[in-house]
PDB file of N, CA and C in Angstrom:
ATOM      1  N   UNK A   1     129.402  21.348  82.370  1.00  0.00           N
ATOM      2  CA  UNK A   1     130.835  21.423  82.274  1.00  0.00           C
ATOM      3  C   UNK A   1     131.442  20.833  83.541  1.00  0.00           C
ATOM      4  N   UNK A   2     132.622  19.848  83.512  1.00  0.00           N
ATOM      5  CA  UNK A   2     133.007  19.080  84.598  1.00  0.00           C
ATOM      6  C   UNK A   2     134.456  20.103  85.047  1.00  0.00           C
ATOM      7  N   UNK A   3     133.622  20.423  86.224  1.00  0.00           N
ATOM      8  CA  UNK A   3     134.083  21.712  86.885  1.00  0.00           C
ATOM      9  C   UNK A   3     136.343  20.957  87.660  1.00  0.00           C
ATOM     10  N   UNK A   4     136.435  19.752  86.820  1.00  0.00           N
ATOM     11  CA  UNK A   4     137.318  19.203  87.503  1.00  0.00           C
ATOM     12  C   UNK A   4     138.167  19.574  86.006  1.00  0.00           C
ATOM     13  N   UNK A   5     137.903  20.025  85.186  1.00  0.00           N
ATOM     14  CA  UNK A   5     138.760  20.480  84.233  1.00  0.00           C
ATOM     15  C   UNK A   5     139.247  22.100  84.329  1.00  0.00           C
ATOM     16  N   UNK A   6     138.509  22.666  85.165  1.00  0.00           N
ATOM     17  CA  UNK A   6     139.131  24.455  85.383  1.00  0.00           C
ATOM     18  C   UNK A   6     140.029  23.900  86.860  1.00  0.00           C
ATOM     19  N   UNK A   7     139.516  22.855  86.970  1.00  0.00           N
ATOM     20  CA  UNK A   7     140.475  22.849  88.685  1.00  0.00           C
ATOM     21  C   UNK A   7     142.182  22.705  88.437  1.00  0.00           C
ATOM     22  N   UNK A   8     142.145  21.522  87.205  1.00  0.00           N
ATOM     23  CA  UNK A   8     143.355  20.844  86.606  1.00  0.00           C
ATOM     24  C   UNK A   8     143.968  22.118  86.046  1.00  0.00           C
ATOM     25  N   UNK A   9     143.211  23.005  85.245  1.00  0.00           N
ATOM     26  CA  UNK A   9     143.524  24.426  84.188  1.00  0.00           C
ATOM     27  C   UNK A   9     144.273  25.325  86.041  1.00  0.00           C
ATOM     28  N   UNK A  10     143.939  25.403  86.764  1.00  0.00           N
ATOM     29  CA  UNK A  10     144.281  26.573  87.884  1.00  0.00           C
ATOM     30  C   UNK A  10     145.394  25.669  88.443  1.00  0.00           C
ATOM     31  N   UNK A  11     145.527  24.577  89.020  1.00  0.00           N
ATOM     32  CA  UNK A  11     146.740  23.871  89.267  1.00  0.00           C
ATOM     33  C   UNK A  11     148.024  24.308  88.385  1.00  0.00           C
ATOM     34  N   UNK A  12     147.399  24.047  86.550  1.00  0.00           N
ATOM     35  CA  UNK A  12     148.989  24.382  85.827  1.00  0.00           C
ATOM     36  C   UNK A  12     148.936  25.642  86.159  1.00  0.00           C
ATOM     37  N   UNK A  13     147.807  26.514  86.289  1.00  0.00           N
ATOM     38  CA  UNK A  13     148.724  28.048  86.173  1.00  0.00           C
ATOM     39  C   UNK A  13     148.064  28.649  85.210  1.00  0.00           C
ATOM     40  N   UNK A  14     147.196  27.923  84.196  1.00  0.00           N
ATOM     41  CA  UNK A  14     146.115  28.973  83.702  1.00  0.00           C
ATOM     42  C   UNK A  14     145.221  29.955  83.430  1.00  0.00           C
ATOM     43  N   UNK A  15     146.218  31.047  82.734  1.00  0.00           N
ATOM     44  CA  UNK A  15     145.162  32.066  83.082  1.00  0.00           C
ATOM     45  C   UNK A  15     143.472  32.247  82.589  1.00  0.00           C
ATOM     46  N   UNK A  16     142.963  33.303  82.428  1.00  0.00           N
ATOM     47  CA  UNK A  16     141.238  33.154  82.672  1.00  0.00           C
ATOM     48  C   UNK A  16     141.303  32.827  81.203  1.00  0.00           C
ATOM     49  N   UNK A  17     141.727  33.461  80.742  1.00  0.00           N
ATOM     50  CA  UNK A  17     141.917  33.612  78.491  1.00  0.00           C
ATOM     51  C   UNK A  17     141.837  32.127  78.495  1.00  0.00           C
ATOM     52  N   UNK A  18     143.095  31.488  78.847  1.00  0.00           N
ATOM     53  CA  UNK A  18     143.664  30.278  78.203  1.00  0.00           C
ATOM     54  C   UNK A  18     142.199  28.884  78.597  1.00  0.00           C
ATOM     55  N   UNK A  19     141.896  29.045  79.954  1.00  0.00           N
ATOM     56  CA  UNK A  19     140.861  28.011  80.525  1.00  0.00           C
ATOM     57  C   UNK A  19     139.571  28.235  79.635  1.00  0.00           C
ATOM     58  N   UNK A  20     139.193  29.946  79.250  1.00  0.00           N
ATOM     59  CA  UNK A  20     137.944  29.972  78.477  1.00  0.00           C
ATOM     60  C   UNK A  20     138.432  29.474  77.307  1.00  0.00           C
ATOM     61  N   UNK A  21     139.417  29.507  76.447  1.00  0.00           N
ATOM     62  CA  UNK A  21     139.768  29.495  75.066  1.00  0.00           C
ATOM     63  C   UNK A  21     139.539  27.936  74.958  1.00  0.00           C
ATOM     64  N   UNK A  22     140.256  27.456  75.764  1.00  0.00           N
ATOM     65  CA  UNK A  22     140.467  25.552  75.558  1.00  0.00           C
ATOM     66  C   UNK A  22     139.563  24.947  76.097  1.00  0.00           C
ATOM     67  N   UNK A  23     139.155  25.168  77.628  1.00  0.00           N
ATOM     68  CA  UNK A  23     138.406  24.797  78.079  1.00  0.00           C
ATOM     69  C   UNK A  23     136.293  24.935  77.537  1.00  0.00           C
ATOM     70  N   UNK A  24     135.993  26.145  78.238  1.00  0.00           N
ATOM     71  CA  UNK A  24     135.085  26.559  77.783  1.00  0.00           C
ATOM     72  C   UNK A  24     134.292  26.338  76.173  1.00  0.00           C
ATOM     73  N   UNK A  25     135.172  27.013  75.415  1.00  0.00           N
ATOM     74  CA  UNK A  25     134.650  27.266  73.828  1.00  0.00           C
ATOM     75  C   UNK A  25     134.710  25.552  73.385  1.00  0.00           C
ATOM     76  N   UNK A  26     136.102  24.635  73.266  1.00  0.00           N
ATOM     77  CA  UNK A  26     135.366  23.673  72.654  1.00  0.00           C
ATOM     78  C   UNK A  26     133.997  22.474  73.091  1.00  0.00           C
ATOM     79  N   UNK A  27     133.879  22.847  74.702  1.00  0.00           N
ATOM     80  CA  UNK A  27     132.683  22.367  75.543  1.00  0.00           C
ATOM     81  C   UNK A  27     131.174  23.034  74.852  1.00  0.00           C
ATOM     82  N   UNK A  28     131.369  24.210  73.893  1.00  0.00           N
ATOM     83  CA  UNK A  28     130.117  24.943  73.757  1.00  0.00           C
ATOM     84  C   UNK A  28     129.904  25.231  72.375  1.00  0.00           C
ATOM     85  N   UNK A  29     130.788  24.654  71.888  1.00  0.00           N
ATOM     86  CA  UNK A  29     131.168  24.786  70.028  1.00  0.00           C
ATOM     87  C   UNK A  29     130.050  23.957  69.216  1.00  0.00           C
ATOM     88  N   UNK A  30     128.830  23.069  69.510  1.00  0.00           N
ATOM     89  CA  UNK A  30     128.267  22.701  69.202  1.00  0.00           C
ATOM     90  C   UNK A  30     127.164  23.866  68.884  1.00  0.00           C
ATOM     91  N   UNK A  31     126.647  24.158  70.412  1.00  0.00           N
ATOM     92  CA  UNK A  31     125.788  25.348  70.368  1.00  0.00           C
ATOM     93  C   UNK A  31     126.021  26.409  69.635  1.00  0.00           C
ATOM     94  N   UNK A  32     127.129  27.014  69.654  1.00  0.00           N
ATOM     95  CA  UNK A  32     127.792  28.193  69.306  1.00  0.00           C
ATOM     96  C   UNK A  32     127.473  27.415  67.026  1.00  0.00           C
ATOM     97  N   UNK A  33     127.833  26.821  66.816  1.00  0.00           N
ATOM     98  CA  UNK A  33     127.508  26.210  65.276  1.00  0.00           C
ATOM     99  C   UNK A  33     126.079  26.249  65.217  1.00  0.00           C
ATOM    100  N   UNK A  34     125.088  25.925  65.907  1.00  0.00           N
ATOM    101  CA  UNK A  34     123.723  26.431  65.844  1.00  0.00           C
ATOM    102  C   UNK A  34     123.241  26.943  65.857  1.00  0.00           C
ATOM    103  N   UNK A  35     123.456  28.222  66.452  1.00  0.00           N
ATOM    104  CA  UNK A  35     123.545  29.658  66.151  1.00  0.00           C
ATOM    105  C   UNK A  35     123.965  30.077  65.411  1.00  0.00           C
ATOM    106  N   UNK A  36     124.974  29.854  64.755  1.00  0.00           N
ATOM    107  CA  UNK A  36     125.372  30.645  63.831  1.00  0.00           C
ATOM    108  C   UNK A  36     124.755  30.236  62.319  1.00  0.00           C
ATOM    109  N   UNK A  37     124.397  29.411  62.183  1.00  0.00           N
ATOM    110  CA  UNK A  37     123.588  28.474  61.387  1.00  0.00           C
ATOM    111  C   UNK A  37     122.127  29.337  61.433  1.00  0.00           C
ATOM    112  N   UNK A  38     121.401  29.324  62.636  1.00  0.00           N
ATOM    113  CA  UNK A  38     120.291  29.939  62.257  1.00  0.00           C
ATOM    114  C   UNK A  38     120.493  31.108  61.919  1.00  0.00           C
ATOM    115  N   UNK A  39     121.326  32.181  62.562  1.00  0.00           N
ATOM    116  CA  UNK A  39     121.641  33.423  62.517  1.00  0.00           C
ATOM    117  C   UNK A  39     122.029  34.090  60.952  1.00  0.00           C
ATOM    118  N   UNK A  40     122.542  32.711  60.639  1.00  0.00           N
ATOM    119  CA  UNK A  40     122.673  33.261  58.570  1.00  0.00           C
ATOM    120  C   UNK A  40     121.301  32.940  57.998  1.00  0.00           C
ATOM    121  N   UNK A  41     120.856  31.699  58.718  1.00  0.00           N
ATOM    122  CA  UNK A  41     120.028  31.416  57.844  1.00  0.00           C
ATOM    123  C   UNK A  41     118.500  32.626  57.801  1.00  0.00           C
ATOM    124  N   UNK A  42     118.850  32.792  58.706  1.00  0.00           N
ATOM    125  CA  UNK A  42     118.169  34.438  59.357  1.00  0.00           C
ATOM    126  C   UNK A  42     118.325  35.443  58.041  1.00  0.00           C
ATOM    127  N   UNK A  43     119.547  35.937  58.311  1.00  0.00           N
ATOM    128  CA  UNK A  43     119.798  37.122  57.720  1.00  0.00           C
ATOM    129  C   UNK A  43     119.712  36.638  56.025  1.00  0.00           C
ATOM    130  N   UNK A  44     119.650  35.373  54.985  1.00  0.00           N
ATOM    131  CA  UNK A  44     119.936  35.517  54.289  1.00  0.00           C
ATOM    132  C   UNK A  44     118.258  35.390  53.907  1.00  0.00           C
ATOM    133  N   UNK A  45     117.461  35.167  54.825  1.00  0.00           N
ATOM    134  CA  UNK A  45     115.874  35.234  54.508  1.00  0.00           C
ATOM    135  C   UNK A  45     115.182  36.653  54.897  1.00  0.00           C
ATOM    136  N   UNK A  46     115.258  37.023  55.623  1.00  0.00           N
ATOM    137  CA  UNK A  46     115.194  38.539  55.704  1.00  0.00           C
ATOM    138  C   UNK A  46     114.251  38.978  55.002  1.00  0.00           C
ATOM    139  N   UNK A  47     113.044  39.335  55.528  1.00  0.00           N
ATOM    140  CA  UNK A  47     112.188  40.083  53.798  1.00  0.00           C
ATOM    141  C   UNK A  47     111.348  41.128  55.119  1.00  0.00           C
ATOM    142  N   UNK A  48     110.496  40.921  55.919  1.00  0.00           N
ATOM    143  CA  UNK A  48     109.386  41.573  56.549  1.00  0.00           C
ATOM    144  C   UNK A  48     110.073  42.696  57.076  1.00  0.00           C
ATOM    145  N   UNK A  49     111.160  43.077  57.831  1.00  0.00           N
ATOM    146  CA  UNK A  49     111.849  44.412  58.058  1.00  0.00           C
ATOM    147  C   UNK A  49     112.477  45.316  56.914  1.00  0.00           C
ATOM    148  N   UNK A  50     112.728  44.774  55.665  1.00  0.00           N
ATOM    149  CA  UNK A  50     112.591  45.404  54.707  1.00  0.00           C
ATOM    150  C   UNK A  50     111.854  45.974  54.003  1.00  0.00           C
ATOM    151  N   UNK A  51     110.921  44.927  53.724  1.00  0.00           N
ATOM    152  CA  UNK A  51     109.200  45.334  53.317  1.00  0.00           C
ATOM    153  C   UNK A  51     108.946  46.843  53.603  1.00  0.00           C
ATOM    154  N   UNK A  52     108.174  46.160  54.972  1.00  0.00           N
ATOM    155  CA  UNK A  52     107.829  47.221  55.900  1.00  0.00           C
ATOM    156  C   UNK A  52     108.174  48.698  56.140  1.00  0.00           C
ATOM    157  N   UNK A  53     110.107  48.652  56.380  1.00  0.00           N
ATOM    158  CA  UNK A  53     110.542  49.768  57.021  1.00  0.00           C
ATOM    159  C   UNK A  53     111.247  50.551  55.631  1.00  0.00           C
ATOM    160  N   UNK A  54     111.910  49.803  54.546  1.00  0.00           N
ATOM    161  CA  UNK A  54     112.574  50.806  53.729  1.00  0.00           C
ATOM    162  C   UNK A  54     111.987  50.286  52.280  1.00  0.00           C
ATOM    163  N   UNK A  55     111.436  49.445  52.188  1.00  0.00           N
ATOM    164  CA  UNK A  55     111.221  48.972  50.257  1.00  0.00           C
ATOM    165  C   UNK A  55     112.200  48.709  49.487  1.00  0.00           C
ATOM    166  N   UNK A  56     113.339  48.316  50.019  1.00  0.00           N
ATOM    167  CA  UNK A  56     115.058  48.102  49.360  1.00  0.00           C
ATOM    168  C   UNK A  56     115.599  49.148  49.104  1.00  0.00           C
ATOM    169  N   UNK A  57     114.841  50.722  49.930  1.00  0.00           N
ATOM    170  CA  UNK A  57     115.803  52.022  49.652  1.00  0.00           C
ATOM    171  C   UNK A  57     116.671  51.792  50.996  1.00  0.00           C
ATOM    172  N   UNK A  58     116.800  53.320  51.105  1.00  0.00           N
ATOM    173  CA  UNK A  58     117.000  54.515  49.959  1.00  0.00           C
ATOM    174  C   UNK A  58     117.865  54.078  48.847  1.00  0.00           C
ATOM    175  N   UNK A  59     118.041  54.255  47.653  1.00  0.00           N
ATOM    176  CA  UNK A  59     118.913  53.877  46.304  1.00  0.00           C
ATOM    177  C   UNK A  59     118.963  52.486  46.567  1.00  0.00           C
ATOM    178  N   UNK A  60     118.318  51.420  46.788  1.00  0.00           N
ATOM    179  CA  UNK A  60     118.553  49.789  46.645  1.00  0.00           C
ATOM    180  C   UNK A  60     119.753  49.438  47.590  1.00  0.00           C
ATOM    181  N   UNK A  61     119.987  50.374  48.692  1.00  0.00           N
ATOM    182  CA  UNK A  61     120.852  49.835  49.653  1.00  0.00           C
ATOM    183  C   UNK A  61     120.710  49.065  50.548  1.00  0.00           C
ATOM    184  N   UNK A  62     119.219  49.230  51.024  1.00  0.00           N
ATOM    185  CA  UNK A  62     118.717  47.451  51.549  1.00  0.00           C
ATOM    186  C   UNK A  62     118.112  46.298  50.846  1.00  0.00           C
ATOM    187  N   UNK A  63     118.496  46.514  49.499  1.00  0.00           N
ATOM    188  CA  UNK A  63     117.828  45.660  48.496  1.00  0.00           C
ATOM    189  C   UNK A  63     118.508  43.817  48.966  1.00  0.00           C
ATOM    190  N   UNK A  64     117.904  43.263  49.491  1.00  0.00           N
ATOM    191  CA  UNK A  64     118.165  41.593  49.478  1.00  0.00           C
ATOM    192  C   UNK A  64     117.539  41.013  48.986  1.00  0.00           C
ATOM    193  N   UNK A  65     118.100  39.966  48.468  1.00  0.00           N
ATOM    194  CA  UNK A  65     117.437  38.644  47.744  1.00  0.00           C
ATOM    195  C   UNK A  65     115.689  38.287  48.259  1.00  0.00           C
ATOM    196  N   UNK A  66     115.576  37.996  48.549  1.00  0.00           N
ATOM    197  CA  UNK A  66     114.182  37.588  49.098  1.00  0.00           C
ATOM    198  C   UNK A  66     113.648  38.982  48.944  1.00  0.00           C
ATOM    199  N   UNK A  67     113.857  40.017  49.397  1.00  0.00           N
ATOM    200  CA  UNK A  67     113.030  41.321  48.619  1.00  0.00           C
ATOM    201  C   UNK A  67     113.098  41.603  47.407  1.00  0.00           C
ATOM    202  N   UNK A  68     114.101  41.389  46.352  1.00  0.00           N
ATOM    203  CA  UNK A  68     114.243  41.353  45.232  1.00  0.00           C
ATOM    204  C   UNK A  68     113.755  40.516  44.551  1.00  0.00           C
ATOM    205  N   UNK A  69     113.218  39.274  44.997  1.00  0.00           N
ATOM    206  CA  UNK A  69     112.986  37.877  44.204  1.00  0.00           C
ATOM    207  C   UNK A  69     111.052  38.389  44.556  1.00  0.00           C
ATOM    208  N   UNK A  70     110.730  39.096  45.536  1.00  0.00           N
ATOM    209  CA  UNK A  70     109.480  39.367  45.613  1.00  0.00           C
ATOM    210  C   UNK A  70     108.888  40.231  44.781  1.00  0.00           C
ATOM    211  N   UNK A  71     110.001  41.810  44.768  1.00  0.00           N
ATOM    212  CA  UNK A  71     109.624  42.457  43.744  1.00  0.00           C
ATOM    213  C   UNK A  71     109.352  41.769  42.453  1.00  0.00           C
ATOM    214  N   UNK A  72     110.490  40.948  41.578  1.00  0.00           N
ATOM    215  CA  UNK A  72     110.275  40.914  40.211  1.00  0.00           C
ATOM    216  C   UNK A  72     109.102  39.755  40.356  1.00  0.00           C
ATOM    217  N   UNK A  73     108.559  38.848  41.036  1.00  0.00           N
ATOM    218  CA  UNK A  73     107.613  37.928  40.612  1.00  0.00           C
ATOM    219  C   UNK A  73     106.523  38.740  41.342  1.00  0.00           C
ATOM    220  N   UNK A  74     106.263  39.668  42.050  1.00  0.00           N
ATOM    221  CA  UNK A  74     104.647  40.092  42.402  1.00  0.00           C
ATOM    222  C   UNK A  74     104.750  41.606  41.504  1.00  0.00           C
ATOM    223  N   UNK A  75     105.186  42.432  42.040  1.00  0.00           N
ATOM    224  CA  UNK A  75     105.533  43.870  41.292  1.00  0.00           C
ATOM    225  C   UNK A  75     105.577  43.934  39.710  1.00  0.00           C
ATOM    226  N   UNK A  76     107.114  43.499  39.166  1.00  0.00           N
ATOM    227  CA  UNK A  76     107.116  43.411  37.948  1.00  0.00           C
ATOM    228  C   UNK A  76     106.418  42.556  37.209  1.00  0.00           C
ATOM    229  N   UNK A  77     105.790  41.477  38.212  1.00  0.00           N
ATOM    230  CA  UNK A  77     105.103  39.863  37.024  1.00  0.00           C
ATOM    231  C   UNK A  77     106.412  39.213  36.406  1.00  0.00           C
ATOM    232  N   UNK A  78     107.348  39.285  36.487  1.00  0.00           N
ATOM    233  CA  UNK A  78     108.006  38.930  36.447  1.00  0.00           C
ATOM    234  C   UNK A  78     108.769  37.479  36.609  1.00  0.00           C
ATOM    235  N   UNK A  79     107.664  36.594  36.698  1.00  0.00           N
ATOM    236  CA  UNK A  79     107.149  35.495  37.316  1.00  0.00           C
ATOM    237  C   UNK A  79     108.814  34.584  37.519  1.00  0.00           C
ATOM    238  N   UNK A  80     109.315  34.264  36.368  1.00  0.00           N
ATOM    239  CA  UNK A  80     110.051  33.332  35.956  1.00  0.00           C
ATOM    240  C   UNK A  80     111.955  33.682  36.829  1.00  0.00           C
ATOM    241  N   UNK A  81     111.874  35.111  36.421  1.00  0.00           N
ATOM    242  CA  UNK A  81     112.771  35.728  37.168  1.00  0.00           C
ATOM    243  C   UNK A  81     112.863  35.093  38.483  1.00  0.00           C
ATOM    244  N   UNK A  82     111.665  35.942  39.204  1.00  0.00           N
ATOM    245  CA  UNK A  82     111.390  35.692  40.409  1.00  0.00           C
ATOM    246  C   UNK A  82     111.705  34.619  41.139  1.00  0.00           C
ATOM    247  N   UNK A  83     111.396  33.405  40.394  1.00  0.00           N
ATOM    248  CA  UNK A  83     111.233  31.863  40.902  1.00  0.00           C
ATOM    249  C   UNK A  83     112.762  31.628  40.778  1.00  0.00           C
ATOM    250  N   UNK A  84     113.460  32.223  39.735  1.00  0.00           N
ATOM    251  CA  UNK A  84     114.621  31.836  39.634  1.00  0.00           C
ATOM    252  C   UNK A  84     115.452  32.246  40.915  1.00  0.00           C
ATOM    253  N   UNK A  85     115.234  33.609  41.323  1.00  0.00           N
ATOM    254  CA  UNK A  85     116.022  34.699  42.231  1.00  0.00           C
ATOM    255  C   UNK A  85     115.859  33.488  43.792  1.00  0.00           C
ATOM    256  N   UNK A  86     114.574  33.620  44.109  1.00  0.00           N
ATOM    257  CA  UNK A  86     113.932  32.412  45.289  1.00  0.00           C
ATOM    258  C   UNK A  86     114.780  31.215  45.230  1.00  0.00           C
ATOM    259  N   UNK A  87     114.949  30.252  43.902  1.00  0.00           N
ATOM    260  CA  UNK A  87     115.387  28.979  43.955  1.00  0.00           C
ATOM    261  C   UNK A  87     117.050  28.825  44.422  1.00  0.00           C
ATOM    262  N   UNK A  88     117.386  30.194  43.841  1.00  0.00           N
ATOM    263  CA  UNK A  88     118.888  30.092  44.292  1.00  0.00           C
ATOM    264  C   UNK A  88     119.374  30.147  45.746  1.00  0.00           C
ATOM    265  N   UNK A  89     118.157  31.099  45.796  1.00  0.00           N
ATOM    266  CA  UNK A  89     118.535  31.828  47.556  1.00  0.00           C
ATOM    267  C   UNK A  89     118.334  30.331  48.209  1.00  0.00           C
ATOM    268  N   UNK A  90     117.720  29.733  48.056  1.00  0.00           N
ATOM    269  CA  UNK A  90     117.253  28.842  48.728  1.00  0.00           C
ATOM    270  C   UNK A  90     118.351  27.391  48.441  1.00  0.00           C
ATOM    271  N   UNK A  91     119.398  27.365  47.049  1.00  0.00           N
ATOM    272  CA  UNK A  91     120.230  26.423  47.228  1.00  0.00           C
ATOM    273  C   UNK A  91     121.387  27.305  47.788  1.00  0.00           C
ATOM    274  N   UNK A  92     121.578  28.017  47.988  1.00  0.00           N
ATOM    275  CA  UNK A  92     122.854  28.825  48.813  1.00  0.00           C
ATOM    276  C   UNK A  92     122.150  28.649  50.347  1.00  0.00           C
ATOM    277  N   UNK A  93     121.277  28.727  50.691  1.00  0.00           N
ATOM    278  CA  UNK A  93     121.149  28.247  52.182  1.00  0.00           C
ATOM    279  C   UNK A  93     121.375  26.944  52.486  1.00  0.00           C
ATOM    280  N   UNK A  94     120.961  26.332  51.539  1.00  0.00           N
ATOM    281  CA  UNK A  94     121.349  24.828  51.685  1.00  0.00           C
ATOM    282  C   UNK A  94     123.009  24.086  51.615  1.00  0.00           C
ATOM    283  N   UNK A  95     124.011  24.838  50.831  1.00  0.00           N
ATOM    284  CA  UNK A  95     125.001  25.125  50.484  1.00  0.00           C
ATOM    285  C   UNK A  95     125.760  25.503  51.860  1.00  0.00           C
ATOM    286  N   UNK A  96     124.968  26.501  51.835  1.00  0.00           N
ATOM    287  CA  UNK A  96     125.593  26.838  53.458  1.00  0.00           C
ATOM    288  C   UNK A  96     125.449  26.395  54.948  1.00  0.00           C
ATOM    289  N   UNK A  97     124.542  25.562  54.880  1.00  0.00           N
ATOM    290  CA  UNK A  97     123.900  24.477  55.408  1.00  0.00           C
ATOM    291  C   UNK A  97     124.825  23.457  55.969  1.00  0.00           C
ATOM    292  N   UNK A  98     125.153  22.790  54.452  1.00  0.00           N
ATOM    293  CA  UNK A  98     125.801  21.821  54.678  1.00  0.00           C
ATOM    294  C   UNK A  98     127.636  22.227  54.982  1.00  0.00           C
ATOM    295  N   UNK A  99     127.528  23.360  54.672  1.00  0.00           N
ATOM    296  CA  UNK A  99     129.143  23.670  54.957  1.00  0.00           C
ATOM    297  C   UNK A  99     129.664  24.105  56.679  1.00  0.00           C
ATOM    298  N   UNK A 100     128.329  24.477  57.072  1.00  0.00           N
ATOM    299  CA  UNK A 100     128.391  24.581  58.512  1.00  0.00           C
ATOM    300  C   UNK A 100     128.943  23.365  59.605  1.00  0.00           C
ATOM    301  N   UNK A 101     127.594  22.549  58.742  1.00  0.00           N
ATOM    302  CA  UNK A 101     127.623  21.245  59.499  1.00  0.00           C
ATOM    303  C   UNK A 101     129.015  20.288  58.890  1.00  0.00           C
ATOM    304  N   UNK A 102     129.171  20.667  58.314  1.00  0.00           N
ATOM    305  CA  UNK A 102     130.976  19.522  57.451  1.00  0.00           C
ATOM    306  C   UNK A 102     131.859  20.069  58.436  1.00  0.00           C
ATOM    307  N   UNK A 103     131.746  21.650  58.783  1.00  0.00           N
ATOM    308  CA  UNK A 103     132.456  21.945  59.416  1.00  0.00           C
ATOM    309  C   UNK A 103     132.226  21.705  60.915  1.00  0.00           C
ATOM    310  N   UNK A 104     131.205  21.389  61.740  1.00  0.00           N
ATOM    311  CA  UNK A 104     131.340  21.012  62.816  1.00  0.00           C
ATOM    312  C   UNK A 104     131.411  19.428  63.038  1.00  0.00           C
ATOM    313  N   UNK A 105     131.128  18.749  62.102  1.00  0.00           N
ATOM    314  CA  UNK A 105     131.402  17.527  62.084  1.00  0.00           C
ATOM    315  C   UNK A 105     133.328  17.305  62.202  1.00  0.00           C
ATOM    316  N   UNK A 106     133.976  17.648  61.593  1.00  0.00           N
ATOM    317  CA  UNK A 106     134.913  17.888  61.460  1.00  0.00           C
ATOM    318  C   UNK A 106     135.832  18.529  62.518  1.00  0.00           C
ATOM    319  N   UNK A 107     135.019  18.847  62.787  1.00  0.00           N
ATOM    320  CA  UNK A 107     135.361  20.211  64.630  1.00  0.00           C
ATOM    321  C   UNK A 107     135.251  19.015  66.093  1.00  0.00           C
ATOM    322  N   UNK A 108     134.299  18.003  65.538  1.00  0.00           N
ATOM    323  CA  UNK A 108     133.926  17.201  66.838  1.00  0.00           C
ATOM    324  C   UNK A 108     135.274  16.142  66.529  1.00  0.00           C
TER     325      UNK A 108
END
């Protein structure tokens, strides 16, 4: 960060808010979109802390996609289901994917 842009921000009179808001965030808005990108793409894959710690209880309140798409194709045999539940999850990440990136393209 070119430390000659908080100098220009303290000359007008900028307070700390206004220099992080303008200054700072759009200097880091790239990163900050990459994160957040993995961070869904995280949470919308999700299966081994579910597994493990609750089985989609108590009452199917941690029930997610990727645990649900596991149950009906290994559990129930459910084969066809299953593949279906997986294929979607997997075009909604992609979906969301590309809506991230439209949106930081768009941001630059």
């Amino acid at each position: 960060m070119d430390p000659s842009y908080y100098e220009a921000a303290e000359i007008d009179g900028a307070s700390w808010w206004r220099k992080f808001w303008h200054i700072t965030i759009p200097q880091i808005r790239p990163e900050i979109f990459v994160v957040l990108l993995t961070c869904t793409i995280a949470a919308l894959k999700v299966f081994g802390p579910i597994f493990v710690l609750t089985r989609g209880g108590p009452g199917n309140a941690t029930m997610v996609p990727s645990y649900f798409s596991y149950l009906n194709f290994f559990q129930k045999s459910n084969v066809g289901y299953g593949s279906a539940i997986a294929t979607v999850l997997a075009l909604i990440i992609i979906v969301v994917t590309f809506l991230f990136l439209r949106v930081q393209e768009r941001e630059s």
